[in-house]
C-alpha atoms as a PDB file:
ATOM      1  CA  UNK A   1     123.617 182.159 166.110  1.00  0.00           C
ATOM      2  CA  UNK A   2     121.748 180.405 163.763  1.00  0.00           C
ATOM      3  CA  UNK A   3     122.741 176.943 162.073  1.00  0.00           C
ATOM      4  CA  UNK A   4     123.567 176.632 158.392  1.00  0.00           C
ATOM      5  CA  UNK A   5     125.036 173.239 158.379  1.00  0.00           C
ATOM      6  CA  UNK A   6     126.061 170.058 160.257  1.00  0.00           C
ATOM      7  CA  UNK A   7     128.781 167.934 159.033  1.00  0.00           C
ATOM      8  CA  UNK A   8     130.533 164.464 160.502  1.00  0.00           C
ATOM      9  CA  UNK A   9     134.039 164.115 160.417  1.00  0.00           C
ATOM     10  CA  UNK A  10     134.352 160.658 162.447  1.00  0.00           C
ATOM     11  CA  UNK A  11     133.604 160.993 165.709  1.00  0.00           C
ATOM     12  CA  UNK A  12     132.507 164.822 165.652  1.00  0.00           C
ATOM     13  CA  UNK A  13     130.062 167.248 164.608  1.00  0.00           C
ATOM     14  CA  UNK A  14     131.437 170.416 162.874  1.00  0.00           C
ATOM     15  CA  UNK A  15     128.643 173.449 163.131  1.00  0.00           C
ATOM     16  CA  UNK A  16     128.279 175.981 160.557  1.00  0.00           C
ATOM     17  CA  UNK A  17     126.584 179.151 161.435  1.00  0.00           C
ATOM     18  CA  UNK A  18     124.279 181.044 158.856  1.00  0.00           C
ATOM     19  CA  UNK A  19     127.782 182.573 157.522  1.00  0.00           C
ATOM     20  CA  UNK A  20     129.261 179.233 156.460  1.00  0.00           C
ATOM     21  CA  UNK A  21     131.996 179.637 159.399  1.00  0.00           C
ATOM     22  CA  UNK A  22     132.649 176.720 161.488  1.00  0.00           C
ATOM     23  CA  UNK A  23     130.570 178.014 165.039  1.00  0.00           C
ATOM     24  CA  UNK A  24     131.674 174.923 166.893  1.00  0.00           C
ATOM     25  CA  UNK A  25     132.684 171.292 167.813  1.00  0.00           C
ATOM     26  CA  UNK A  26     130.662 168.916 169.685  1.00  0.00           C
ATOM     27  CA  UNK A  27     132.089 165.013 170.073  1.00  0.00           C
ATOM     28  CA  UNK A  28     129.402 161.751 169.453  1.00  0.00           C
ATOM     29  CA  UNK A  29     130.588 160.463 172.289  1.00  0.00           C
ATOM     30  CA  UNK A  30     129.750 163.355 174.825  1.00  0.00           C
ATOM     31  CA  UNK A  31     125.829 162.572 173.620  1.00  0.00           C
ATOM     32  CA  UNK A  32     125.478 158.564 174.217  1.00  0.00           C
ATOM     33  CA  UNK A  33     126.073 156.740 170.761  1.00  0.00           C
ATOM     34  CA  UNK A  34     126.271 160.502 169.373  1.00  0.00           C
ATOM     35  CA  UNK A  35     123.765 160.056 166.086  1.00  0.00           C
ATOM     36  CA  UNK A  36     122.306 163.367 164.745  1.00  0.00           C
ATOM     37  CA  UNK A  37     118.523 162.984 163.948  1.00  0.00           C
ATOM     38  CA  UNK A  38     118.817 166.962 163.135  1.00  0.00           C
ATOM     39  CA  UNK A  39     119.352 170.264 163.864  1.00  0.00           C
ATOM     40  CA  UNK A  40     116.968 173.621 164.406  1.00  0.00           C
ATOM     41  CA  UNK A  41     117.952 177.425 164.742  1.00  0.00           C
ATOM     42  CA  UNK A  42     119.789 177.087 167.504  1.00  0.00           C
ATOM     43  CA  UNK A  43     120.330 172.930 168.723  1.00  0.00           C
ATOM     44  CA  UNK A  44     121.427 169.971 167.706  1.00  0.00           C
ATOM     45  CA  UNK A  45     119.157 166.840 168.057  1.00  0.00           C
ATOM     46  CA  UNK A  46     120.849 163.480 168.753  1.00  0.00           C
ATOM     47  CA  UNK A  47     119.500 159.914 168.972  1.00  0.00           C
ATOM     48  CA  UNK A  48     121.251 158.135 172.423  1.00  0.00           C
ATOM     49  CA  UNK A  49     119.502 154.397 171.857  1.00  0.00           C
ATOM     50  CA  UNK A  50     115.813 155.509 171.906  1.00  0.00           C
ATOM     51  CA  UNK A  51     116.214 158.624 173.689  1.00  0.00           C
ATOM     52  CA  UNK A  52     116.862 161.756 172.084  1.00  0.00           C
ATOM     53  CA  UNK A  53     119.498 164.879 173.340  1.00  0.00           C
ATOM     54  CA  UNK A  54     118.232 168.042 172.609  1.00  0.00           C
ATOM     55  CA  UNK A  55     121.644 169.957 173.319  1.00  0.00           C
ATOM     56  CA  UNK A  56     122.145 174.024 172.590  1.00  0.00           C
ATOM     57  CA  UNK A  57     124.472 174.696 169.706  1.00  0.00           C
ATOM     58  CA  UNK A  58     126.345 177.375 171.250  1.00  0.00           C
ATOM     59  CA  UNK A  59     127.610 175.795 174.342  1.00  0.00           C
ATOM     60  CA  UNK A  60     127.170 172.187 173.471  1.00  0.00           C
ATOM     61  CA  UNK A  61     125.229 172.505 177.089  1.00  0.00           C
ATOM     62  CA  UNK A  62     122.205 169.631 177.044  1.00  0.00           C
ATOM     63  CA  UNK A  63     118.433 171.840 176.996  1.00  0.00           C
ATOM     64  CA  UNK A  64     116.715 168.691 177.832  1.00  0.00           C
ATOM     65  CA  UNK A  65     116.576 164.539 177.397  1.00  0.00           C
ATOM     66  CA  UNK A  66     113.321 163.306 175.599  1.00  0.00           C
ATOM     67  CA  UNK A  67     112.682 159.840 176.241  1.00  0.00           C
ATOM     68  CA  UNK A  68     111.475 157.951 173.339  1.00  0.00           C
ATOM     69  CA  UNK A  69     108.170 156.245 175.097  1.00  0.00           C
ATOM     70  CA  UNK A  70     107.257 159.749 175.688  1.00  0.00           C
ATOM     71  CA  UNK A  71     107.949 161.283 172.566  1.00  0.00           C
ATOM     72  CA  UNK A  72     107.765 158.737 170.176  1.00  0.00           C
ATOM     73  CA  UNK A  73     109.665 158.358 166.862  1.00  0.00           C
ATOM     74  CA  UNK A  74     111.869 161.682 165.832  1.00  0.00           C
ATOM     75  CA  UNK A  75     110.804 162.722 162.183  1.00  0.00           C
ATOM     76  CA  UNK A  76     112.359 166.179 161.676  1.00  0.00           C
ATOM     77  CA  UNK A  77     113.548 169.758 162.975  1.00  0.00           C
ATOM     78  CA  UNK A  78     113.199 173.248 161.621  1.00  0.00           C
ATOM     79  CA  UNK A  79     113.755 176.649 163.005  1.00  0.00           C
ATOM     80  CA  UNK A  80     112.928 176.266 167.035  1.00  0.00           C
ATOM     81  CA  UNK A  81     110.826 173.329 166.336  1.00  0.00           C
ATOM     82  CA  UNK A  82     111.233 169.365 166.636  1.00  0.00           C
ATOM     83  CA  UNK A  83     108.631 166.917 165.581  1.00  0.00           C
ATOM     84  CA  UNK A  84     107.978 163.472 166.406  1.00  0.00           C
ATOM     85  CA  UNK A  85     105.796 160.750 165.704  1.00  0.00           C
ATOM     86  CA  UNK A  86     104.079 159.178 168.639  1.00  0.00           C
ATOM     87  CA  UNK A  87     101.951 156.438 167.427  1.00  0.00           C
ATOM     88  CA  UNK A  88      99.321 158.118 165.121  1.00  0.00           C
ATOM     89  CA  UNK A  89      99.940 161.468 166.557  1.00  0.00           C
ATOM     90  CA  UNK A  90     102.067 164.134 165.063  1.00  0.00           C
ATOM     91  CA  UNK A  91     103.796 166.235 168.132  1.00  0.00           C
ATOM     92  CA  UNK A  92     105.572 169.589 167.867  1.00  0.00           C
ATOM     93  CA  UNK A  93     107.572 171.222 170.188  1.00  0.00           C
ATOM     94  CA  UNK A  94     109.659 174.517 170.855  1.00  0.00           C
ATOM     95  CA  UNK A  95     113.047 174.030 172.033  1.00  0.00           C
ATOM     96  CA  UNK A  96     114.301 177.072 174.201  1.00  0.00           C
ATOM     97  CA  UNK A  97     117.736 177.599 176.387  1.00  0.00           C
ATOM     98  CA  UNK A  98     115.936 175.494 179.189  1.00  0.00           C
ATOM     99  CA  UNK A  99     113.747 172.934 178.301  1.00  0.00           C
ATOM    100  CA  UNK A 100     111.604 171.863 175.365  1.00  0.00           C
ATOM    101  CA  UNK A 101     107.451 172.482 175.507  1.00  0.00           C
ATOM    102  CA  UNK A 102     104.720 170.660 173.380  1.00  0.00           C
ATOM    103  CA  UNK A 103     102.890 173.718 171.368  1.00  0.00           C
ATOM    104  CA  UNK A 104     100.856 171.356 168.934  1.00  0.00           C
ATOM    105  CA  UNK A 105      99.411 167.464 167.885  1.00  0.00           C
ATOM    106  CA  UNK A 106      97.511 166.304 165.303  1.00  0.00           C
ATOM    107  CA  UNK A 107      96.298 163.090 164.109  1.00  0.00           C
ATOM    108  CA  UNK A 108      97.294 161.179 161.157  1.00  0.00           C
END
């Protein structure tokens, strides 16, 4: 399934797949304070204080927790990628089904 579009509707997340048909339901609340930084091919990212849940679209399963000192400063997601800012580094990484790897950096 691939994502088309992510809307609020109070305290959940309706996903669209590339169709336009609602794929799913996922609740703030089941992700810490629930704020969507974004969402790739296949996950949802959310912001729980300064960590960020990386959590699969099609189960609402979590892939993986990234913890903000680590990552830095979430600045977008496309495709299977997620991007951060960590200081004056620009990191990339693929999500997958179990975990998310660091594929490329480059400073800024």
């Amino acid at each position: 399934m691939t994502l088309s579009d992510v809307q609020f509707d109070g305290n959940r997340y309706i996903v669209f797949d590339e169709g336009s048909r609602e794929a799913g339901v996922f609740y703030a609340s089941n992700y810490g304070n629930g704020e969507l930084c974004g969402f790739g091919e296949n996950f949802l990212a959310f912001q729980d204080g300064e960590n960020y849940v990386i959590v699969n679209a099609g189960n609402g399963e979590e892939i993986t927790r990234l913890y903000g000192s680590n990552v830095g400063t979430f600045k977008h997601a496309n495709g299977r990628l997620v991007m951060f800012r960590d200081g004056g580094r620009l990191v990339v990484y693929e999500v997958g089904y179990s975990g998310v790897s660091e594929i490329s950096s480059r400073y800024v």
